[in-house]
Protein backbone atom coordinates (compact mmCIF):
# COMPACT_ATOMS: atom_id res chain seq x y z
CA UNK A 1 16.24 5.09 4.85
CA UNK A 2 14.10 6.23 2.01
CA UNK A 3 12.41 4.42 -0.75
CA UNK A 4 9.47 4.71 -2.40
CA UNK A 5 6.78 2.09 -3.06
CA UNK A 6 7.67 1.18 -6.66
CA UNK A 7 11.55 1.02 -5.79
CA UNK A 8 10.55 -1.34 -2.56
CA UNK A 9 8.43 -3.80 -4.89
CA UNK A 10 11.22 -4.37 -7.14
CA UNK A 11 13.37 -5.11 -4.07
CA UNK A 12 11.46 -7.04 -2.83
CA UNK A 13 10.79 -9.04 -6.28
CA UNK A 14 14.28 -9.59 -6.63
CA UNK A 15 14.74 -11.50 -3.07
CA UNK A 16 11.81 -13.43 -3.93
CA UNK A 17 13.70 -14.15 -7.61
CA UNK A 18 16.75 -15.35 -5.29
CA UNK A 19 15.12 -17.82 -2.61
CA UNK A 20 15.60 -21.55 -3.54
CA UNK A 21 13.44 -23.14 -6.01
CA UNK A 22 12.74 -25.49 -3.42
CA UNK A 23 11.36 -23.42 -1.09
CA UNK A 24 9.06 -21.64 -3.24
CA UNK A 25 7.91 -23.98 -5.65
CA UNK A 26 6.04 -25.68 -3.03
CA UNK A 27 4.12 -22.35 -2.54
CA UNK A 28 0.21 -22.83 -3.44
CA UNK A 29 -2.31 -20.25 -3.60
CA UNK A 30 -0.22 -17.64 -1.89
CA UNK A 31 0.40 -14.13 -2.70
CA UNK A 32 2.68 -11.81 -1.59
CA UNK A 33 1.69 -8.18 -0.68
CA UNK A 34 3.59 -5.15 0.82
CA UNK A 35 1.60 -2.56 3.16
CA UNK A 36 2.91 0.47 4.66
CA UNK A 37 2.25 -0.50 8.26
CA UNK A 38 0.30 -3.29 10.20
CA UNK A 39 -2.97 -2.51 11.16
CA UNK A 40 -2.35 -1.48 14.42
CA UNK A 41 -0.04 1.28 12.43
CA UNK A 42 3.31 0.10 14.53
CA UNK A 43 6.75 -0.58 13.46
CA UNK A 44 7.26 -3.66 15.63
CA UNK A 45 5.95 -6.36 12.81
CA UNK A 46 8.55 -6.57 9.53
CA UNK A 47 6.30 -9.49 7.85
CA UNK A 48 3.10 -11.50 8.58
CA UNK A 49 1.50 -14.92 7.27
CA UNK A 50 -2.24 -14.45 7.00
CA UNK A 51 -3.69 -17.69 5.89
CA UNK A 52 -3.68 -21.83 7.04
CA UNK A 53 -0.02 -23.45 7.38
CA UNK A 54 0.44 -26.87 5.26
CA UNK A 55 -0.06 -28.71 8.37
CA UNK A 56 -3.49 -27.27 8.89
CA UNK A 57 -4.90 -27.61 5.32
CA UNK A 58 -7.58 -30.26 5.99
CA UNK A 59 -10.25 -27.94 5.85
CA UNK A 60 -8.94 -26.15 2.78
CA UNK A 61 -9.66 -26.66 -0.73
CA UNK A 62 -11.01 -25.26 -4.37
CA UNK A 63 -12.07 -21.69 -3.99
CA UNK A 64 -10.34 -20.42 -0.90
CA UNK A 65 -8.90 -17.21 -1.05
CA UNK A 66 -5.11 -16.91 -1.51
CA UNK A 67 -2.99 -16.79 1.96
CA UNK A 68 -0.74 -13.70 2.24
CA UNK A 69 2.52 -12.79 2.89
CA UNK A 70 2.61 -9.56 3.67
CA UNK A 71 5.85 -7.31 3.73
CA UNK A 72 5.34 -4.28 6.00
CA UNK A 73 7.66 -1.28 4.08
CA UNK A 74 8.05 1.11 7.18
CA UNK A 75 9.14 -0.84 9.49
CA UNK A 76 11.95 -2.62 7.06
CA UNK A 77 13.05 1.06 6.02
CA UNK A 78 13.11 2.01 9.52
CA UNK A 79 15.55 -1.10 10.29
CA UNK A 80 17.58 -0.63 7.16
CA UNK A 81 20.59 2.08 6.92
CA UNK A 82 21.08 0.97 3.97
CA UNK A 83 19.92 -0.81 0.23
CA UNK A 84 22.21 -3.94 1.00
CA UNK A 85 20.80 -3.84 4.96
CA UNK A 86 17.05 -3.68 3.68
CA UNK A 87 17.73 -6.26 1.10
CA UNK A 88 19.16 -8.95 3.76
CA UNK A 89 15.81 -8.12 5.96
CA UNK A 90 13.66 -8.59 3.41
CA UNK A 91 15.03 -11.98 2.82
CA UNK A 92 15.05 -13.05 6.11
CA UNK A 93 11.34 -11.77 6.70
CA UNK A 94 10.31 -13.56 3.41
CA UNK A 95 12.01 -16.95 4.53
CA UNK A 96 10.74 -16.52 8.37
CA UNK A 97 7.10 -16.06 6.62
CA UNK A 98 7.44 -18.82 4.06
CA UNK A 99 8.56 -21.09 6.95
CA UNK A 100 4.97 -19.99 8.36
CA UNK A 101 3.46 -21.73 5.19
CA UNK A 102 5.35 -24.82 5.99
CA UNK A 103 4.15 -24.61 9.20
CA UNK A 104 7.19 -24.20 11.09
CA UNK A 105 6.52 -21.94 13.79
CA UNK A 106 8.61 -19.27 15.82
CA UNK A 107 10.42 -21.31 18.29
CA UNK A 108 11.87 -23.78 15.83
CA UNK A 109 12.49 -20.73 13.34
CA UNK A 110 14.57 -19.06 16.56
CA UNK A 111 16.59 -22.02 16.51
CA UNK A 112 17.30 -22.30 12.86
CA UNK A 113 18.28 -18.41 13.20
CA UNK A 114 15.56 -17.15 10.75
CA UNK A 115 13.73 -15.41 13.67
């Protein structure tokens, strides 16, 4: 699939316009970012969470930098056959990184299905 930076933004600004108040609202000093590719310039990693989960803010306070969630627009294209297909991954990659935030790691994300 095909799309160009612009077009995947908006995309991916709409999923984040259709998650649950409740999940996001909870959401401080995060921002979200899209990158072509990870660093290591694979197509193996959709999404990452660069920053300290909820449960490890003890440490954190006034004047950290903003955590990221970063959407990786390769390797969802290269998953996706289609708009509707890359739309449902980017969901699931934005919950799965949220749920990072929370501090709700890959196991227990594997058994909710979100992994």
């Amino acid at each position: 699939m095909q799309l160009d930076a612009e077009a995947f933004e908006a995309i991916v600004v709409d999923e984040l316009d259709q998650l649950p108040d409740d999940m996001v609202d909870g959401l401080e000093n995060v921002v979200f970012v899209v990158e072509d590719r990870p660093e290591d310039g694979s197509l193996d990693l959709l999404g990452l969470y660069d920053g300290y989960a909820l449960t490890e803010r003890d440490r954190y306070g006034l004047g950290e930098m903003p955590d990221r969630i970063i959407l990786y627009r390769e390797p969802l294209l290269a998953i996706s056959d289609d708009e509707q297909q890359l739309r449902d991954e980017i969901h699931v990659t934005l919950v799965h990184e949220i749920a990072h935030f929370y501090g709700i790691d890959d196991d227990r994300l594997h058994e909710l299905g979100w992994a």
